[in-house]
Protein backbone atom coordinates (compact mmCIF):
# COMPACT_ATOMS: atom_id res chain seq x y z
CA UNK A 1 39.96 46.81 31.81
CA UNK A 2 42.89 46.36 34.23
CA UNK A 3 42.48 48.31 37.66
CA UNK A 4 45.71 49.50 37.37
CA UNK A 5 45.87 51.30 33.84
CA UNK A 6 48.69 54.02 33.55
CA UNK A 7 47.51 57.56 34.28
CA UNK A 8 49.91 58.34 31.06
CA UNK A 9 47.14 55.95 29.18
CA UNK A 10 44.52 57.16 30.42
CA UNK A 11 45.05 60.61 29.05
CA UNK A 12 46.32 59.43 26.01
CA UNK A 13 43.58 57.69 25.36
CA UNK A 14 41.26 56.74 27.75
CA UNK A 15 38.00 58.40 28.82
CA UNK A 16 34.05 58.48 27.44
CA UNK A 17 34.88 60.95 24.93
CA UNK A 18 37.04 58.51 23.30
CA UNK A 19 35.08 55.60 23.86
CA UNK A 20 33.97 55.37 19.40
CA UNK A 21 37.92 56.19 18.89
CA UNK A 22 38.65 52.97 20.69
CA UNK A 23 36.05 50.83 19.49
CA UNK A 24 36.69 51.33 15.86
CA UNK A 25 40.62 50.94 16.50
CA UNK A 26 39.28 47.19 18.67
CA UNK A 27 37.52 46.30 15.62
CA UNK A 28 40.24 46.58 13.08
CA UNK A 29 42.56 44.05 15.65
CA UNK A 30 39.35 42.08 15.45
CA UNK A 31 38.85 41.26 11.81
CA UNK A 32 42.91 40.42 11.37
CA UNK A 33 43.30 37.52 8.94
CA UNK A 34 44.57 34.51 10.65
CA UNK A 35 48.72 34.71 10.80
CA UNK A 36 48.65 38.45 9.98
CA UNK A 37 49.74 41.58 11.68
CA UNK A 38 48.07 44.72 11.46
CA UNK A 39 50.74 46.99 10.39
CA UNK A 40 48.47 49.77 9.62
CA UNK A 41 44.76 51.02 10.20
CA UNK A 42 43.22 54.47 8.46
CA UNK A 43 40.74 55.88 10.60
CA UNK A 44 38.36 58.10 8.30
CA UNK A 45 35.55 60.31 9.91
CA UNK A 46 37.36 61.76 12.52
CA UNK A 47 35.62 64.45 14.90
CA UNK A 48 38.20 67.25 15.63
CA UNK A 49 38.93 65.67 19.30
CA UNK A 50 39.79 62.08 17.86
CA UNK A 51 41.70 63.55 15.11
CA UNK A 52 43.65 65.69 17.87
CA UNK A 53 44.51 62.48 19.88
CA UNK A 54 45.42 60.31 17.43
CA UNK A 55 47.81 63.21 15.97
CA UNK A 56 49.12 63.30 19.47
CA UNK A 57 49.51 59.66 19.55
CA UNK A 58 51.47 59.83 15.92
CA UNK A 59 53.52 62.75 17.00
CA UNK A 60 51.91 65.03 14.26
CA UNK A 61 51.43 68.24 13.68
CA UNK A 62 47.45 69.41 15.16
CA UNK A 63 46.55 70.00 11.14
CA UNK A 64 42.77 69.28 11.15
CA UNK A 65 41.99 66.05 8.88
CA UNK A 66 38.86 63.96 8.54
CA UNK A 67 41.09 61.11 8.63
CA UNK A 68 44.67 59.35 9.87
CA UNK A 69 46.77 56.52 8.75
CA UNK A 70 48.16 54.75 11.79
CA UNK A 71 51.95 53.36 11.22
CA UNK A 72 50.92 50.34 13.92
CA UNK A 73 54.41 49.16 14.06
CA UNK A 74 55.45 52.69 14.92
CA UNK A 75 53.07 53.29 17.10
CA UNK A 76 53.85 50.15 19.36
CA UNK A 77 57.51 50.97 19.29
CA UNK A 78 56.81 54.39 20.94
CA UNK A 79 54.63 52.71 23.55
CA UNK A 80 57.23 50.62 24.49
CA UNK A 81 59.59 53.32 24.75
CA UNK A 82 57.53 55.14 27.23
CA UNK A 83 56.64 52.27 29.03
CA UNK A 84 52.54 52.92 29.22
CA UNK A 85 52.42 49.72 27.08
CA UNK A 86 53.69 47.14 24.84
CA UNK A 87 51.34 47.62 21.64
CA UNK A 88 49.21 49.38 20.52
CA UNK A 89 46.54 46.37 21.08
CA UNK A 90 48.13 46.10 24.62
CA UNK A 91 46.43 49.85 25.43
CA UNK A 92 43.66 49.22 24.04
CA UNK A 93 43.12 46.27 25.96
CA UNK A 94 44.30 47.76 28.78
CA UNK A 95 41.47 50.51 28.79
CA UNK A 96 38.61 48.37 27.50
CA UNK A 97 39.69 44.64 28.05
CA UNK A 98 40.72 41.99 25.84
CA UNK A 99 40.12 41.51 22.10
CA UNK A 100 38.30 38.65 20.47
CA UNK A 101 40.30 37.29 17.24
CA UNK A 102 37.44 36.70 14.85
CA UNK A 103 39.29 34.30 12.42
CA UNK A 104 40.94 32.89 15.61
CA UNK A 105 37.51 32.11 17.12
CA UNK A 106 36.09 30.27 13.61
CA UNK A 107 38.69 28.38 12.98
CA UNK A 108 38.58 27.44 16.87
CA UNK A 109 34.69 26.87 16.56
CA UNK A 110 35.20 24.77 13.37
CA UNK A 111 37.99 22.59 14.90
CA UNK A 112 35.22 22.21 17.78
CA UNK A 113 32.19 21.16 15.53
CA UNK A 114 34.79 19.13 13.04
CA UNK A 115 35.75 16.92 15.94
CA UNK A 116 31.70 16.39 17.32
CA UNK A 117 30.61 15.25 13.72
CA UNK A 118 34.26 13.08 13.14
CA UNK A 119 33.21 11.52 16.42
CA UNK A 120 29.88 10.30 15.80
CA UNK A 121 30.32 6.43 15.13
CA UNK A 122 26.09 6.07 14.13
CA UNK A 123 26.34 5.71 10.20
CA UNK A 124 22.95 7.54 9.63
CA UNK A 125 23.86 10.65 12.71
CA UNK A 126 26.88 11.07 10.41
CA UNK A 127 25.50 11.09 7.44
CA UNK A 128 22.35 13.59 8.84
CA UNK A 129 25.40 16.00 10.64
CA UNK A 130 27.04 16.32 6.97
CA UNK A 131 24.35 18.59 5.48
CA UNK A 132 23.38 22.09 6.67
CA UNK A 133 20.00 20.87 8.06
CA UNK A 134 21.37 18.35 9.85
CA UNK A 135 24.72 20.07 11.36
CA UNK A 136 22.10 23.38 11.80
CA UNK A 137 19.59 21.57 13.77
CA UNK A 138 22.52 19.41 16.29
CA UNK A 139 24.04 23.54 16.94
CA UNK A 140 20.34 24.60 17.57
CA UNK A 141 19.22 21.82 19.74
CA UNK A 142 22.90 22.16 21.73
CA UNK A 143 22.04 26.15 21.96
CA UNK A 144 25.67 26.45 20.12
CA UNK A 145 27.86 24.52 22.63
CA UNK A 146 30.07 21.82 21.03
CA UNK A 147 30.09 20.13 24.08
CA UNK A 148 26.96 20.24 24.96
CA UNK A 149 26.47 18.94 21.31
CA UNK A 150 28.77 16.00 21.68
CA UNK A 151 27.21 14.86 24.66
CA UNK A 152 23.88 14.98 22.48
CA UNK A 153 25.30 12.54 19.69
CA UNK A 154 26.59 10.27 22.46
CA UNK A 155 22.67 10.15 23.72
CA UNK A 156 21.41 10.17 20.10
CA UNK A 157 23.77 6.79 19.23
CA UNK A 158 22.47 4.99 22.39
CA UNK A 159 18.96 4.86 21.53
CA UNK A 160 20.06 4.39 17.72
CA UNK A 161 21.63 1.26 18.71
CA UNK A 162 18.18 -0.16 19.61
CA UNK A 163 16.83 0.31 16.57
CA UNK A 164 14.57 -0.39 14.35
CA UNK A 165 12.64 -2.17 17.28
CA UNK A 166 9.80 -4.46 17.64
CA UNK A 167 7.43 -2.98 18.85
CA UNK A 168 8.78 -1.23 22.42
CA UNK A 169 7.82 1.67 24.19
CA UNK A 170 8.93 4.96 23.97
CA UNK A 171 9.79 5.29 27.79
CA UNK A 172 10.94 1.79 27.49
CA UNK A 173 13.34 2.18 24.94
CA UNK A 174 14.83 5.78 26.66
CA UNK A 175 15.18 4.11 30.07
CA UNK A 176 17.16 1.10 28.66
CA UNK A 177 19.26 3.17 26.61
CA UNK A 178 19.70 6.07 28.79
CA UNK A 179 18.12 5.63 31.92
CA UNK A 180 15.27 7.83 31.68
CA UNK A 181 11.96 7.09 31.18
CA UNK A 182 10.84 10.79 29.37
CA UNK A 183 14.29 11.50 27.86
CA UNK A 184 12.92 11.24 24.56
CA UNK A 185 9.56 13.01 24.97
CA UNK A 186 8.32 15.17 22.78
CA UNK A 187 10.40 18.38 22.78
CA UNK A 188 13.81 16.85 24.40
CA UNK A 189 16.58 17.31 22.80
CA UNK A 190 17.66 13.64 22.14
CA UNK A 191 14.79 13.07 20.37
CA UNK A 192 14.76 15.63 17.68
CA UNK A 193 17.73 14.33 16.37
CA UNK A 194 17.11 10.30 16.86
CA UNK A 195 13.45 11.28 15.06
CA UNK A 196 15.83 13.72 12.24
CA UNK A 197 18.16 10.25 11.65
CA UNK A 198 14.83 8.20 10.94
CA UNK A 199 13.33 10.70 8.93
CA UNK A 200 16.44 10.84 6.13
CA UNK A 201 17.37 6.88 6.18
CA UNK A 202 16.68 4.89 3.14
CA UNK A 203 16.21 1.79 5.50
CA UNK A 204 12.95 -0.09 5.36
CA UNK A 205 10.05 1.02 6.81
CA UNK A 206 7.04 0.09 8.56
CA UNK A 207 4.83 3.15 8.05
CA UNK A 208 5.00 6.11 5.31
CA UNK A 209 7.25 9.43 6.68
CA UNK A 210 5.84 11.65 9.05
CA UNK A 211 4.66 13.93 6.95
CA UNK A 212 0.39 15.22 8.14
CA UNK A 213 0.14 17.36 5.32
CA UNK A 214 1.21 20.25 7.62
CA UNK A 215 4.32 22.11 7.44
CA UNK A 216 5.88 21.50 10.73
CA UNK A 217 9.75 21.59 12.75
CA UNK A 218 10.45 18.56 14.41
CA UNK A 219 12.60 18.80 17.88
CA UNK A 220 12.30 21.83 20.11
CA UNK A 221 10.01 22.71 22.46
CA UNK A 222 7.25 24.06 22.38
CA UNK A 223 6.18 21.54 19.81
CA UNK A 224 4.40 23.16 16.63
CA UNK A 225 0.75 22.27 15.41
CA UNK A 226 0.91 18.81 14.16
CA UNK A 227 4.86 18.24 15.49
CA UNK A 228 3.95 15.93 17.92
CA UNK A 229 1.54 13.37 15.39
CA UNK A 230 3.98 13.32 13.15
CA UNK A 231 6.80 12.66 15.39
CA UNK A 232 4.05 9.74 17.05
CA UNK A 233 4.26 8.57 12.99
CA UNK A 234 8.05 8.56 12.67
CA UNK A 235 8.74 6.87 16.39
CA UNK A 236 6.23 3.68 14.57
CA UNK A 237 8.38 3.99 11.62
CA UNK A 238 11.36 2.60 14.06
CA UNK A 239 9.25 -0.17 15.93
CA UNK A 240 8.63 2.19 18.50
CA UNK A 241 5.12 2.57 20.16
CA UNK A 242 3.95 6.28 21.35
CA UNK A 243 0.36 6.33 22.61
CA UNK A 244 -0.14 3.13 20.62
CA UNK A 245 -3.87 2.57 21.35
CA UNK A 246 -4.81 5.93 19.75
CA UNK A 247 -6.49 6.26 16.94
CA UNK A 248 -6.30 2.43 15.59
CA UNK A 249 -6.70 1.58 12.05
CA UNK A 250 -10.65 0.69 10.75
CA UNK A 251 -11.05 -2.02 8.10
CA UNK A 252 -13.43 -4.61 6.72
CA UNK A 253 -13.06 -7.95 5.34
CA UNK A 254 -8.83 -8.28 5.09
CA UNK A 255 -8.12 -11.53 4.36
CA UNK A 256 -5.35 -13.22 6.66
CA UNK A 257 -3.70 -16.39 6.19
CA UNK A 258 -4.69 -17.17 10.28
CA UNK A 259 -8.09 -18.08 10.87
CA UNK A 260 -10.41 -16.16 12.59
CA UNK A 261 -8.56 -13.17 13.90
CA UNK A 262 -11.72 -10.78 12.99
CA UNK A 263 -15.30 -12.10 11.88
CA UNK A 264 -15.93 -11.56 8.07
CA UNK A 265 -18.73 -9.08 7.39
CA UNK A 266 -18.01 -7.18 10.42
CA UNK A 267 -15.94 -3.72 11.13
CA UNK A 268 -12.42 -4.46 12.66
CA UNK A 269 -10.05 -2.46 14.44
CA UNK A 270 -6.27 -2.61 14.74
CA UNK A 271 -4.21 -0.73 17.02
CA UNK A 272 -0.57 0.41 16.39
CA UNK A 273 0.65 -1.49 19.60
CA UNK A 274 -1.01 -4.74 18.00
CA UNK A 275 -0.07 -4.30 13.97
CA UNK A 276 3.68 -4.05 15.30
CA UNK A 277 3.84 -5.95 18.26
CA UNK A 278 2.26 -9.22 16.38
CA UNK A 279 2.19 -8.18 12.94
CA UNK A 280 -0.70 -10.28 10.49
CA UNK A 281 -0.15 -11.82 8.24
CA UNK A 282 -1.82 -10.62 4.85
CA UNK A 283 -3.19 -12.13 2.37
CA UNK A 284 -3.50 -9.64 -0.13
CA UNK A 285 -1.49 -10.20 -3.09
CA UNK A 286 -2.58 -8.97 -6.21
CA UNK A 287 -6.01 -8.07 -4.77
CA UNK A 288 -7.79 -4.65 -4.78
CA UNK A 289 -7.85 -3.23 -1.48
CA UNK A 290 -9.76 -0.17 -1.43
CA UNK A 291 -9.64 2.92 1.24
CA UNK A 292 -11.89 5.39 1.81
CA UNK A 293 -11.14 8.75 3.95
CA UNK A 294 -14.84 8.42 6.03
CA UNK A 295 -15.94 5.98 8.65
CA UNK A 296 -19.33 6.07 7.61
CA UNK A 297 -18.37 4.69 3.87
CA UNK A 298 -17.41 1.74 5.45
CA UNK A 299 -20.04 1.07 7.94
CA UNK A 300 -22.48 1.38 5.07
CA UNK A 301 -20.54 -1.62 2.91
CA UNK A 302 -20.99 -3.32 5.35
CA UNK A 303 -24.42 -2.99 6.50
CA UNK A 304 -25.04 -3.81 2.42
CA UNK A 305 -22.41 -6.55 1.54
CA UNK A 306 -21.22 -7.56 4.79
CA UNK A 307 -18.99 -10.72 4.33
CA UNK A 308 -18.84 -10.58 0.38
CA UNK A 309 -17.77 -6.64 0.66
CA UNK A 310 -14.37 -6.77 -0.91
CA UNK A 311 -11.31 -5.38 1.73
CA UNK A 312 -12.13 -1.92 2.36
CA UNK A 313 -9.75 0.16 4.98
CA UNK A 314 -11.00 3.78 6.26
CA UNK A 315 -8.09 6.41 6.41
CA UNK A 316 -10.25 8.52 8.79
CA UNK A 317 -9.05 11.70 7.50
CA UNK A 318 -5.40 11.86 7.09
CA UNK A 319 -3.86 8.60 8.33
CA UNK A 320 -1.96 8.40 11.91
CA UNK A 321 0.44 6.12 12.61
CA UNK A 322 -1.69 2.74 12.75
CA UNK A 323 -3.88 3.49 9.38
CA UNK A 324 0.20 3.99 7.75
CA UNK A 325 1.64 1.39 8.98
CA UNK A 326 -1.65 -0.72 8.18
CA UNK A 327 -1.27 0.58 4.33
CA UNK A 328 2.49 -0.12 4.66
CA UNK A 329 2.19 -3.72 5.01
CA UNK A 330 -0.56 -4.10 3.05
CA UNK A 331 1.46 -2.81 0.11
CA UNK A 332 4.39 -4.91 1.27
CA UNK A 333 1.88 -7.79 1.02
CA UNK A 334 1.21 -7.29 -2.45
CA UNK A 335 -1.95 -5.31 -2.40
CA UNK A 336 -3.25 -2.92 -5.30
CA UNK A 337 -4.30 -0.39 -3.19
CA UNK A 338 -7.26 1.77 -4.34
CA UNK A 339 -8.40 5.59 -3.11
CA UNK A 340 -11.26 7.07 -2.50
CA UNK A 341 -12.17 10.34 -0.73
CA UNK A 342 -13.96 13.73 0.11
CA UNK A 343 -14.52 15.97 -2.94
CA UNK A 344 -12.56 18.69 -1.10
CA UNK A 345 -9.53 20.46 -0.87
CA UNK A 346 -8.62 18.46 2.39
CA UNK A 347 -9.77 15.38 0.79
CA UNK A 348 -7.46 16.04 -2.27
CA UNK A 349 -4.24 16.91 0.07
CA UNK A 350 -4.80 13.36 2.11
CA UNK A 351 -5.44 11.33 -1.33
CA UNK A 352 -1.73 13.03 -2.71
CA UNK A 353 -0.49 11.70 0.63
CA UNK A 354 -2.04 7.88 0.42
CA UNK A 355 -0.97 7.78 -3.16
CA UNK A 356 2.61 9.24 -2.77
CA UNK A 357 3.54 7.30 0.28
CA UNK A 358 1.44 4.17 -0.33
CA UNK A 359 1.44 3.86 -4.22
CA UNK A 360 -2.08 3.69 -4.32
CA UNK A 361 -4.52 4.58 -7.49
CA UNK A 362 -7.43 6.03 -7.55
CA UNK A 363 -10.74 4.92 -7.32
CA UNK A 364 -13.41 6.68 -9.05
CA UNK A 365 -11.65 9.98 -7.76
CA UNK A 366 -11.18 11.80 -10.99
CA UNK A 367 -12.59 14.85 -13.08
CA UNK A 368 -15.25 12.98 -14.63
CA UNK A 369 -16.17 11.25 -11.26
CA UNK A 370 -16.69 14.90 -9.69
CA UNK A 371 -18.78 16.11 -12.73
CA UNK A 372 -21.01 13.32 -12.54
CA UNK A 373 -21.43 14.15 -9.31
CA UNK A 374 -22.41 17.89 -9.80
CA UNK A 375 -24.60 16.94 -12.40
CA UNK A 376 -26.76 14.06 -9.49
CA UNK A 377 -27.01 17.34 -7.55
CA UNK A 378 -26.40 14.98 -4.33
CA UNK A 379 -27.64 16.75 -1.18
CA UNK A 380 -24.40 15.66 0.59
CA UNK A 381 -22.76 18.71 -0.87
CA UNK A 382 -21.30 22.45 0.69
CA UNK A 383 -19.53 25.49 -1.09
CA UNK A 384 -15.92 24.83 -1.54
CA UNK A 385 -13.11 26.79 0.35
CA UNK A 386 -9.78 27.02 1.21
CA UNK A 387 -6.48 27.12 -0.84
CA UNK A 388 -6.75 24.68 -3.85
CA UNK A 389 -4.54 22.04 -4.00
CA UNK A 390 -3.41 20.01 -6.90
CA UNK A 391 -5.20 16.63 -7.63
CA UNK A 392 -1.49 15.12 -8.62
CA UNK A 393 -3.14 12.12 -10.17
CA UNK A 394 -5.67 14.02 -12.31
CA UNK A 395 -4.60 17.69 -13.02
CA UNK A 396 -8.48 18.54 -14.22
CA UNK A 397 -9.84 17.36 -11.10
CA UNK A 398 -8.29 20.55 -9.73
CA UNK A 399 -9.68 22.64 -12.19
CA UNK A 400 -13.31 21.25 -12.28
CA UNK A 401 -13.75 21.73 -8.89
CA UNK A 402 -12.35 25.49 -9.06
CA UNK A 403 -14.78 26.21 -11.63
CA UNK A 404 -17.92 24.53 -9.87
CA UNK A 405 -16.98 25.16 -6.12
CA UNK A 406 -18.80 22.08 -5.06
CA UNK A 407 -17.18 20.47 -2.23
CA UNK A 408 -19.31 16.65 -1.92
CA UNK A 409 -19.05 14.43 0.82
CA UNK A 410 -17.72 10.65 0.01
CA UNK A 411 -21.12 9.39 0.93
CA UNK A 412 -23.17 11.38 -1.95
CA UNK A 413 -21.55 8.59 -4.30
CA UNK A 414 -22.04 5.73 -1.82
CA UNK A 415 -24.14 3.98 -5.01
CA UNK A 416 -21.62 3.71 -7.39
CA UNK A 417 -18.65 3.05 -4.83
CA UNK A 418 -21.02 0.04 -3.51
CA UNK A 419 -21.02 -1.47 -6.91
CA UNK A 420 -17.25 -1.35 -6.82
CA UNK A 421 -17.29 -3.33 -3.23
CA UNK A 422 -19.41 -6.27 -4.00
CA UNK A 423 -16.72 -8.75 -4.29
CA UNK A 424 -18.30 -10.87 -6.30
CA UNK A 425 -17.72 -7.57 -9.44
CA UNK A 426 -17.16 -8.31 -12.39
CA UNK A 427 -13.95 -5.93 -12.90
CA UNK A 428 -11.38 -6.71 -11.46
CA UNK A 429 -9.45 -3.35 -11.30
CA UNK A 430 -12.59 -0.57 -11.31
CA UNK A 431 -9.88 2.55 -10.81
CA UNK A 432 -10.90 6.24 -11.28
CA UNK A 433 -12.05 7.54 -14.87
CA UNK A 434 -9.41 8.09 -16.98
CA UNK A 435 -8.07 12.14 -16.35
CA UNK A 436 -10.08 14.11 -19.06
CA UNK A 437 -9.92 17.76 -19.48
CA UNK A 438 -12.55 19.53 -17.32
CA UNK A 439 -15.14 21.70 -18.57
């Protein structure tokens, strides 16, 4: 509102009392269509003071109406007549200050966000910023600021230009490309949308996505439950090594083509930092490797087979970023990978993970495997809870173990899985039971 408003205009219409009158009047100059004039505006609902002023205003006769058509070309003719201002949108802004153009402002906006996504140069950033996730998460992360948002695609393409990598550090890689050490930590800005490029390419990879079997949002801070594993999972996926000594990959017995790397017979680690730093080189091709979820599965093969246990990897639970990118190259090696886990509801969700990502089969992990198991009446056994979730391999699985409410520990069939590992079996592809309807 200018300091020096007309007294004329301020008793026409100025004042608290008139302070609705004016707002709805604002509004209708608001929501003009781009190139068009309001030429007229019917203001319904009047009290008997608006209705008085705006009759004043018209030059009417004071007969009481609920509501008035404004001639707005009229109405700005006798303004400027009388001097107290040029339109009618001229008092009003006058009183209350200016008006926002609504179409004005989106097409404005649009130009804006047009010009950050035309000016992204990164193939895959362009490609993410052309659907609504994509161009929804860049305006969240830039809190709605083109600018700010531009800036953020510039940052976003330097550290996409070092990729994939080979095996670098997080703070490595963001103080080459952008001279910051923690400008892609967990929760900045930059990298939610490097990590949201990564996670839609169709490029190669060296580990499965980043998905934990949790439903999680990637990029703002404060990170959500599992966020920051899964973005840990996604940074491997582009040679990139975040807290790469954590939780390395456990395995027996993988046959290399160099010499001597781990002793036969005995338990073996891997870290991320080593599988992609100086990546083996597997011999696996056409072979059965088989996984189990426990730890304890695989210390017992190898306490009975030791050397002549056949390749056995543990997932430990749901696999982190060295157990995927492990079961990535193995299946880039060649390897028929095998699953075997926890009778459970979490043991079914981390087997449709393995499978999905890794293309592995089961491995007697099926209906008739679970009844069997009911039937031993193993010790190693609790009451099932939780959500069920889908065995997407063997849809009676699912319902055998709703109808019994056994949960059973991987261990309880450490006998017949055992027979399976002596490499020296005679099958040479011992996968689950064939899916059967469950009774």
């Amino acid at each position: 509102m200018s300091s020096q408003v007309d007294p004329r205009l301020e008793r026409l219409l100025g004042g608290e009392h008139l302070a609705a009158l004016r707002k709805r009047l604002r509004q209708r100059f608001e929501r003009a269509p781009l190139g068009g004039a309001v030429d007229r505006i019917r203001v319904a609902g009047l009290s008997a003071e608006e209705h008085a002023t705006l009759a004043s205003l018209l030059g009417r006769p004071q007969r009481r109406s609920k509501s008035l058509q404004i001639d707005v070309r009229r109405v700005d003719a006798d303004l400027r007549r009388s001097g107290i201002a040029t339109s009618l949108r001229d008092a009003l802004e006058k009183l209350d200050g200016p008006i926002p153009h609504r179409a004005g402002m989106r097409l404005r906006t649009q130009t804006l966000w047009s010009g950050v996504v035309d000016g992204c140069s990164h193939p895959g950033l362009a490609r993410l910023l052309l659907t609504p996730e994509g161009i929804g998460l860049l305006r969240r992360l830039a809190r709605q600021d083109a600018i700010a948002a531009a800036e953020l695609c510039r940052r976003a393409e330097e550290v996409l230009r070092h990729l994939p990598a080979k095996g670098i550090t997080r703070s490595q890689l963001s103080a080459n490309a952008l001279g910051d050490a923690h400008a892609l930590d967990n929760g900045r800005a930059t990298a939610a949308l490097v990590l949201a490029v990564w996670r839609q390419a169709a490029a190669p990879v060296h580990v499965g996505d980043g998905d934990t079997g949790r439903q999680s949002t990637e990029g703002i801070a404060p990170e959500p439950a599992g966020s920051v594993e899964r973005a840990r999972d996604t940074w491997a996926r582009a040679g990139v090594l975040v807290n790469e000594l954590a939780r390395p990959a456990l395995f027996l017995n993988l046959p290399t083509s160099e010499s001597g790397r781990w002793p036969a017979g005995e338990p073996a680690y891997a870290s991320l930092r080593l599988l992609l730093r100086l990546p083996p080189r597997w011999d696996v091709a056409g072979r059965n490797v088989y996984l189990c979820e426990n730890p304890n599965l695989l210390a017992i093969a190898a306490d009975r087979w030791g050397a002549a246990c056949a390749p056995l990897v543990c997932t430990d639970g749901m696999p982190a970023a060295a157990q995927r990118c492990l079961l990535a190259q193995l299946s880039q090696a060649g390897a028929r990978l095998r699953y075997h886990g926890d009778f459970d509801w979490p043991g079914l969700r981390i087997a449709n993970h393995v499978m999905r990502e890794h293309g592995a089969k089961p491995w007697r992990f099926g209906a008739v495997d679970y009844l069997a198991a009911v039937r031993d009446g193993s010790s190693l056994t609790h009451q099932l809870a939780g959500k069920a979730v889908e065995a997407s391999w063997d849809g009676a699985l699912t319902l055998a173990m709703g109808e019994h409410r056994i949960a059973i520990a991987e261990e309880a069939l450490a006998a017949s899985l055992l027979d399976d590992l002596h490499d020296g079996h005679s099958s040479d592809d011992p996968l689950a039971s064939p899916p059967s309807v469950a009774r």
